[in-house]
PDB file of N, CA and C in Angstrom:
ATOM      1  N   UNK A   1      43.545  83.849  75.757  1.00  0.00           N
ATOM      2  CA  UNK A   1      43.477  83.626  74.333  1.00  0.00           C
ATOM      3  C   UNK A   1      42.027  83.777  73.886  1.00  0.00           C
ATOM      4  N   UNK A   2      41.934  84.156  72.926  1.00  0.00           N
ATOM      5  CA  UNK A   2      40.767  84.472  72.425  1.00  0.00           C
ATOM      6  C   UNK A   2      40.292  84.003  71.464  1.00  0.00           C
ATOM      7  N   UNK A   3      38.907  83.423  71.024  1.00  0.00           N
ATOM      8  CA  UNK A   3      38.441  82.940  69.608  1.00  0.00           C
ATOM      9  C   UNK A   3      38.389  84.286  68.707  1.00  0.00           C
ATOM     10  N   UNK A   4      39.016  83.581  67.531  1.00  0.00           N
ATOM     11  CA  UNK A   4      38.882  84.785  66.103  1.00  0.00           C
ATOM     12  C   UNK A   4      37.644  84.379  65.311  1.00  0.00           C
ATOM     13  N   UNK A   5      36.623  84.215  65.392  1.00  0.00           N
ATOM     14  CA  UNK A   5      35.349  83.844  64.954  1.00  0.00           C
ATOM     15  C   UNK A   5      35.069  84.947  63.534  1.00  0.00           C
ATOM     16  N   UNK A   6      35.153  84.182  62.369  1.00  0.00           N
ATOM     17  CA  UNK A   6      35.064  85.032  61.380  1.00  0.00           C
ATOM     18  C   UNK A   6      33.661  84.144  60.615  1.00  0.00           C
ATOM     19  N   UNK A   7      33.298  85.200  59.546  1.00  0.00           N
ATOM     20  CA  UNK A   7      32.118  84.615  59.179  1.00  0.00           C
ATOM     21  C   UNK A   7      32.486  83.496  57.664  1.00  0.00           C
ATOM     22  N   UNK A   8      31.606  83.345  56.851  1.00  0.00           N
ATOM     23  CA  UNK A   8      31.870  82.433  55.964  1.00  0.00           C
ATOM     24  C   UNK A   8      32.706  82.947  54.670  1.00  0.00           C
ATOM     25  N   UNK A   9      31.855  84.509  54.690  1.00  0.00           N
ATOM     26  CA  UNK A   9      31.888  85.190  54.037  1.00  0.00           C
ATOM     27  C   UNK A   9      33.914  85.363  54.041  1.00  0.00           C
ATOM     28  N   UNK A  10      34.505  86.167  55.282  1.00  0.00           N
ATOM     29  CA  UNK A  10      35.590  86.454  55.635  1.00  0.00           C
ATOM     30  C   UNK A  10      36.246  85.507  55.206  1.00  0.00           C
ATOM     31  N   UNK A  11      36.206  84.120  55.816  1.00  0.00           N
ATOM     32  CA  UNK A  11      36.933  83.102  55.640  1.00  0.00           C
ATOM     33  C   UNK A  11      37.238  82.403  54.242  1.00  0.00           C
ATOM     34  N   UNK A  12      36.567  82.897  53.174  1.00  0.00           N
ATOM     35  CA  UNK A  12      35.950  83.025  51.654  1.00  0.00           C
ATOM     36  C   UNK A  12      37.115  84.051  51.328  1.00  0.00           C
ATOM     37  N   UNK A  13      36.978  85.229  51.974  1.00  0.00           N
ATOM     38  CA  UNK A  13      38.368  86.258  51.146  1.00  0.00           C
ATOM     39  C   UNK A  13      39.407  85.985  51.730  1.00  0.00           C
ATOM     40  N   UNK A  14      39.421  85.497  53.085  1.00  0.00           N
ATOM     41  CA  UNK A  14      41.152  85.017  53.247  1.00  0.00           C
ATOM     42  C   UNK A  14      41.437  83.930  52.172  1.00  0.00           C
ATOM     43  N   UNK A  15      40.839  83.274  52.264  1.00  0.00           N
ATOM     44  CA  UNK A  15      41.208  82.328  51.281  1.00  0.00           C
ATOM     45  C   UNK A  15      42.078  82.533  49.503  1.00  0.00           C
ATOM     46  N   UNK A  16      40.697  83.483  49.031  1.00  0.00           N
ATOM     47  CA  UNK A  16      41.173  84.029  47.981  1.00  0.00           C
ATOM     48  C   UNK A  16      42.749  84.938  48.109  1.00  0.00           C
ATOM     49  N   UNK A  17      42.374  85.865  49.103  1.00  0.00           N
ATOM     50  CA  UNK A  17      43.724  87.161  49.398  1.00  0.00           C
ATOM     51  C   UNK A  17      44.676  85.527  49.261  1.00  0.00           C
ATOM     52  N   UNK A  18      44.947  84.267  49.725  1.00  0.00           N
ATOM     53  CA  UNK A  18      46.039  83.424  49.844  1.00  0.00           C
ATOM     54  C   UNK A  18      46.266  83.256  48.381  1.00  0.00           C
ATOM     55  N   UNK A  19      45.440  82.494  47.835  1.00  0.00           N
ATOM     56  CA  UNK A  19      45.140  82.082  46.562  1.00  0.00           C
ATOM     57  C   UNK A  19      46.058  82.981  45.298  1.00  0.00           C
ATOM     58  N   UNK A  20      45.774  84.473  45.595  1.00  0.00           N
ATOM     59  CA  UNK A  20      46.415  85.405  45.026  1.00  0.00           C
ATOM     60  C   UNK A  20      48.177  85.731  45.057  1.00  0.00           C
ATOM     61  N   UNK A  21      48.313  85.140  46.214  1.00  0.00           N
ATOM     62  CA  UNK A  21      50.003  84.970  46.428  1.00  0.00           C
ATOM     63  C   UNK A  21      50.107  85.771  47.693  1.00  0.00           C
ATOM     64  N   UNK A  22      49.093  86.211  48.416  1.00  0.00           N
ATOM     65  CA  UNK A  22      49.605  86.953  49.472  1.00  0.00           C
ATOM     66  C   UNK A  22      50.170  86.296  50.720  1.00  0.00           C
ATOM     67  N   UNK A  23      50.779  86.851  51.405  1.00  0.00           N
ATOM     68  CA  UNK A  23      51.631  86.146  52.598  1.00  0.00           C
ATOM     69  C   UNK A  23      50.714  85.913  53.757  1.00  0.00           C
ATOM     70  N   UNK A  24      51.124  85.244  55.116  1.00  0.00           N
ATOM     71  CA  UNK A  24      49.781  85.320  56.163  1.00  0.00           C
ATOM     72  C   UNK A  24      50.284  86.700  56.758  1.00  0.00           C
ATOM     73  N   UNK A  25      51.081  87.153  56.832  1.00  0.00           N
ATOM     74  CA  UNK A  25      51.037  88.636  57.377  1.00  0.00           C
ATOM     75  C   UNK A  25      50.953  89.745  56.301  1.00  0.00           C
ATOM     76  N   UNK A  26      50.566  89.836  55.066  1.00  0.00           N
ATOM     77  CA  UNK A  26      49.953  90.638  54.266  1.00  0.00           C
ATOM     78  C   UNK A  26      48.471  90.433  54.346  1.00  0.00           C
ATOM     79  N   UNK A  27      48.202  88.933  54.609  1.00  0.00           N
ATOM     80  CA  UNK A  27      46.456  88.644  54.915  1.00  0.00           C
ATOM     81  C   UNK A  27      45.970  89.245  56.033  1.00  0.00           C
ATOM     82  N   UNK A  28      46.866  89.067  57.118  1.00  0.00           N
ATOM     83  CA  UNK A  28      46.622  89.430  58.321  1.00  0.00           C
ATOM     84  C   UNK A  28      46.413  90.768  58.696  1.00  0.00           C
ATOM     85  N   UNK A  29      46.988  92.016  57.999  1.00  0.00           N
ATOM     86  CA  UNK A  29      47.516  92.963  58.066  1.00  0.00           C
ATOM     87  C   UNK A  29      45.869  93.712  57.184  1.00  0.00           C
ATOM     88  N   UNK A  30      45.818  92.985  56.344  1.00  0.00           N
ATOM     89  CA  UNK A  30      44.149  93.233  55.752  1.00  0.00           C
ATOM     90  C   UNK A  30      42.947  93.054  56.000  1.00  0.00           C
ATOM     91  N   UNK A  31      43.484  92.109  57.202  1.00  0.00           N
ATOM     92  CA  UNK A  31      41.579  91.855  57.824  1.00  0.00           C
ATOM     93  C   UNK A  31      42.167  92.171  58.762  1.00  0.00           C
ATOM     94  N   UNK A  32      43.035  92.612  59.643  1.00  0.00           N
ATOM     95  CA  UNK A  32      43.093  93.413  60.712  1.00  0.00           C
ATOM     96  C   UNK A  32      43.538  92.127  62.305  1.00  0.00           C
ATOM     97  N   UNK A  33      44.634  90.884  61.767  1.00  0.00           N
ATOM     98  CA  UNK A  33      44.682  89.958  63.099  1.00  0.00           C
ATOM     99  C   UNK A  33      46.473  90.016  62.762  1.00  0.00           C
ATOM    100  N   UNK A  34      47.033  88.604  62.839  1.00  0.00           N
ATOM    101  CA  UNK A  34      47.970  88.837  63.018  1.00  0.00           C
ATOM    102  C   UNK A  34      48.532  87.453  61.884  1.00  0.00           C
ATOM    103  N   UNK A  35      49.677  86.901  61.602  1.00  0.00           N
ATOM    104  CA  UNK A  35      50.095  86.435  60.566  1.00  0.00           C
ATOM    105  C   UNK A  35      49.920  85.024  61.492  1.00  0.00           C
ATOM    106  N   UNK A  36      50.327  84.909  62.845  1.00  0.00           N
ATOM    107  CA  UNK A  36      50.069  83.454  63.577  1.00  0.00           C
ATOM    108  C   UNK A  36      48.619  82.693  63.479  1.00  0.00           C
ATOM    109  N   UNK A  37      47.571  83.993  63.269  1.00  0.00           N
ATOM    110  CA  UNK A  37      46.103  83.917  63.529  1.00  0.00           C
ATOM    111  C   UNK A  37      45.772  83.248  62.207  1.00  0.00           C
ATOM    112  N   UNK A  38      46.643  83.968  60.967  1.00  0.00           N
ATOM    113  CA  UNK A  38      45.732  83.782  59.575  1.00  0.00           C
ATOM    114  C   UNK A  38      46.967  82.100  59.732  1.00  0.00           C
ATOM    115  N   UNK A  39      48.087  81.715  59.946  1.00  0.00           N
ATOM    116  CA  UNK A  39      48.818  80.731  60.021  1.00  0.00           C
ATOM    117  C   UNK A  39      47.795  79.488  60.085  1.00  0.00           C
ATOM    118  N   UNK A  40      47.128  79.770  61.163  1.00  0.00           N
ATOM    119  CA  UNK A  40      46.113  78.712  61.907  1.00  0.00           C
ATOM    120  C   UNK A  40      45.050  78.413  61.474  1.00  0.00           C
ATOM    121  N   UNK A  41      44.699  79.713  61.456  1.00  0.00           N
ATOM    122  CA  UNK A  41      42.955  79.526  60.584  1.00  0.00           C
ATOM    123  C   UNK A  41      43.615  78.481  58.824  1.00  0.00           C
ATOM    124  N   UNK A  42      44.213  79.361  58.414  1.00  0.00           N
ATOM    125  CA  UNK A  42      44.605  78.854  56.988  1.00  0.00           C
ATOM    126  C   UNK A  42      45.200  76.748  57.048  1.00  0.00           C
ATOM    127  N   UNK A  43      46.099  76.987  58.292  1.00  0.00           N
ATOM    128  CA  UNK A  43      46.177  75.413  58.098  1.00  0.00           C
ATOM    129  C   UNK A  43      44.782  74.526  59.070  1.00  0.00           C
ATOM    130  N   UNK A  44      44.340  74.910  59.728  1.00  0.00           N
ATOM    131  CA  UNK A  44      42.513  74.445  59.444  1.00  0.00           C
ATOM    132  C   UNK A  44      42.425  74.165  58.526  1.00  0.00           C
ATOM    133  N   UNK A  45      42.421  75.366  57.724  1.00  0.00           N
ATOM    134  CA  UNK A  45      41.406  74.908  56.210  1.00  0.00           C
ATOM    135  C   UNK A  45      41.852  73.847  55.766  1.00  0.00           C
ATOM    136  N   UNK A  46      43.268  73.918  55.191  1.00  0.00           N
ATOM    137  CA  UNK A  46      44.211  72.525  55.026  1.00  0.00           C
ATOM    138  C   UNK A  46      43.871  71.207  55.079  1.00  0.00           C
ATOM    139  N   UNK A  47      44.022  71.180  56.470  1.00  0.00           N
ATOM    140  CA  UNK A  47      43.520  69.991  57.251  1.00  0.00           C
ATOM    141  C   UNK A  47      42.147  69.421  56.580  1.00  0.00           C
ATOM    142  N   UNK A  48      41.272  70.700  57.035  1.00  0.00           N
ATOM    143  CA  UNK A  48      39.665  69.892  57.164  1.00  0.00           C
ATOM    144  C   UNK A  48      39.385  68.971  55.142  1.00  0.00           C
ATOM    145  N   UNK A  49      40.473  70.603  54.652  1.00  0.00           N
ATOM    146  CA  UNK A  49      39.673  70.179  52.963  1.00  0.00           C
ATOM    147  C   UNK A  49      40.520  69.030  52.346  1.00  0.00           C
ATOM    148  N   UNK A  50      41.570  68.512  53.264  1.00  0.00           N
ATOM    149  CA  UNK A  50      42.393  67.687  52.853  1.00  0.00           C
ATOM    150  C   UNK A  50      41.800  65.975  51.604  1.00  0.00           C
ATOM    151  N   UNK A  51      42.092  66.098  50.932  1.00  0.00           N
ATOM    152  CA  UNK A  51      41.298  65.388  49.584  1.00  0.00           C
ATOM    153  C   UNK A  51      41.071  63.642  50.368  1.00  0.00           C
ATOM    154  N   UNK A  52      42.086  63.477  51.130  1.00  0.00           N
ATOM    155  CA  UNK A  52      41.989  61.923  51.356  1.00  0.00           C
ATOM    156  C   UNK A  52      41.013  61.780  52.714  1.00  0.00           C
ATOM    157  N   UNK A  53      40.150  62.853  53.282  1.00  0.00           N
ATOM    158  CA  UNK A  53      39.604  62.655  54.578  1.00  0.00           C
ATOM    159  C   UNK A  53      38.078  62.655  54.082  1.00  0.00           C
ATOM    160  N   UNK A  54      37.906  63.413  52.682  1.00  0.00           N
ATOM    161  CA  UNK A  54      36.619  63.418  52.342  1.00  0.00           C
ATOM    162  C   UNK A  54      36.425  64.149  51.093  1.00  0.00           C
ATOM    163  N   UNK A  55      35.322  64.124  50.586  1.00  0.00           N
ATOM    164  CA  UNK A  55      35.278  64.962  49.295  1.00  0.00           C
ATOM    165  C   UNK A  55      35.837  66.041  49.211  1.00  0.00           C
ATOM    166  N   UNK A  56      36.205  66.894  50.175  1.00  0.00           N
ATOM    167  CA  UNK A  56      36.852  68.484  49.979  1.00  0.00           C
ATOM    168  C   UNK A  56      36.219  69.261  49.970  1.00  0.00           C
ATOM    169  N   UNK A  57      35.063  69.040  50.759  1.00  0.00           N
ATOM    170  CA  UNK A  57      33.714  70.089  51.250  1.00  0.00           C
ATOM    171  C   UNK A  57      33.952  70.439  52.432  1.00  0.00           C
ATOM    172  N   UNK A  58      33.898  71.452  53.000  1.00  0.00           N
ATOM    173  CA  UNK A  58      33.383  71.850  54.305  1.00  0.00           C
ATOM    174  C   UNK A  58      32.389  71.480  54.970  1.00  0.00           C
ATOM    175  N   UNK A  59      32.013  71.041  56.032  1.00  0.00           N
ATOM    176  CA  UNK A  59      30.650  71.130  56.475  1.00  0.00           C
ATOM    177  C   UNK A  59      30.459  72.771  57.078  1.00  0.00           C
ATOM    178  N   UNK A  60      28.922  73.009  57.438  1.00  0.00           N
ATOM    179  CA  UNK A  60      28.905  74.563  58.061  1.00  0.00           C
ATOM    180  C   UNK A  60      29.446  74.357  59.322  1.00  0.00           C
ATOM    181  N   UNK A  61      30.239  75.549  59.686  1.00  0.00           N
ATOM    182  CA  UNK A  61      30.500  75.676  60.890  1.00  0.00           C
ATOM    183  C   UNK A  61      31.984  75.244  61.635  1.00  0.00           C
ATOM    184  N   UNK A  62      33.034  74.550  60.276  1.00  0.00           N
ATOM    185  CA  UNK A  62      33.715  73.066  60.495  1.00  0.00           C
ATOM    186  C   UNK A  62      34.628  73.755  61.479  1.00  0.00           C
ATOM    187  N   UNK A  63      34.817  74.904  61.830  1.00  0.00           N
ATOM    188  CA  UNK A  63      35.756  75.220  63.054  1.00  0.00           C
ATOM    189  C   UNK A  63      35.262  75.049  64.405  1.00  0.00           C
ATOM    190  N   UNK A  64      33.769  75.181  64.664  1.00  0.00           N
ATOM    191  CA  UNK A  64      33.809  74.945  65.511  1.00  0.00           C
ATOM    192  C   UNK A  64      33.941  73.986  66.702  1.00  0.00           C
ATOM    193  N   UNK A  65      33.691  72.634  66.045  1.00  0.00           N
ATOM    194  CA  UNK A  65      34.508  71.367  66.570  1.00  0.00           C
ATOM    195  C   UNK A  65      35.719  71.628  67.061  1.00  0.00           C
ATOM    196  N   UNK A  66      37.015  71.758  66.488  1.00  0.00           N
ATOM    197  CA  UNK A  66      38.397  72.129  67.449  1.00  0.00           C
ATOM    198  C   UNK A  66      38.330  73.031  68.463  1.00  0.00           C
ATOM    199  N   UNK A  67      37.236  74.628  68.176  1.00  0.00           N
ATOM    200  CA  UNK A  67      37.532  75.555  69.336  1.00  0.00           C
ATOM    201  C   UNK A  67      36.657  74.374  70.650  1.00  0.00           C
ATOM    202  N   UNK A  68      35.846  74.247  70.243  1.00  0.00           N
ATOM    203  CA  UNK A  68      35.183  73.388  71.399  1.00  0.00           C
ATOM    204  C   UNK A  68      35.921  72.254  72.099  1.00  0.00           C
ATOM    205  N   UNK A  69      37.072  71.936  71.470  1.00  0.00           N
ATOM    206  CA  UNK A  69      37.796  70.689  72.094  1.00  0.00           C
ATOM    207  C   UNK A  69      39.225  71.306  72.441  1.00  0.00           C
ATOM    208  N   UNK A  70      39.076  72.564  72.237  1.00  0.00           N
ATOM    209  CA  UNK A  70      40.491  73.276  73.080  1.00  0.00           C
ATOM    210  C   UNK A  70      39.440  74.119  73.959  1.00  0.00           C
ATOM    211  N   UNK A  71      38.508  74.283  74.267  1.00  0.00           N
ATOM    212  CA  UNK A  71      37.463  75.253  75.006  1.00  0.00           C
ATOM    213  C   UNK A  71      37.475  76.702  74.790  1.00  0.00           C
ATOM    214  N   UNK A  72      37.342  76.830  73.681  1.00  0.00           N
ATOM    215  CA  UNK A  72      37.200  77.670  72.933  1.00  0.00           C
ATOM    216  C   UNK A  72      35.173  78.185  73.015  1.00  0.00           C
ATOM    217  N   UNK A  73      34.898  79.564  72.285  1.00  0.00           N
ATOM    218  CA  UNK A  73      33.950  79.688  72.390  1.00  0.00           C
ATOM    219  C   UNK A  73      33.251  79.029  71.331  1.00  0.00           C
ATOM    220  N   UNK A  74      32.348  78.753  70.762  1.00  0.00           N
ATOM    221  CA  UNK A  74      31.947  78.163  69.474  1.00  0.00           C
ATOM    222  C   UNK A  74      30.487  77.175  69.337  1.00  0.00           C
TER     223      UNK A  74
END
């Protein structure tokens, strides 16, 4: 298995491409992974920006905590 390490930037237009109504395998299919990949990354985001855990900020970097605790690269 492999880390999908995308930049801030990327993770910024998946977001939007969602935002817009697109599916995770129309997202997926546009940045070039797969609909399980954008599934995951997207419920990350979920999770981390979730309103009752904290203001709904990101910190930098906020994925890399989980790849590191599944041993992931990061």
């Amino acid at each position: 298995m492999s880390a999908d390490i995308r930049t801030d930037a990327e993770i910024l237009h998946i977001m939007d491409l969602r935002d817009i109504g697109l599916t995770c395998r129309e997202i997926g299919e546009r940045v070039g992974t797969t609909k399980d990949a954008m599934n995951g990354l997207l419920g990350r985001i979920d999770r981390a920006t979730e309103p009752s855990k904290h203001d709904g900020t990101m910190p930098p970097m906020w994925w890399r905590d989980g790849l590191s605790r599944r041993g992931g690269n990061g």
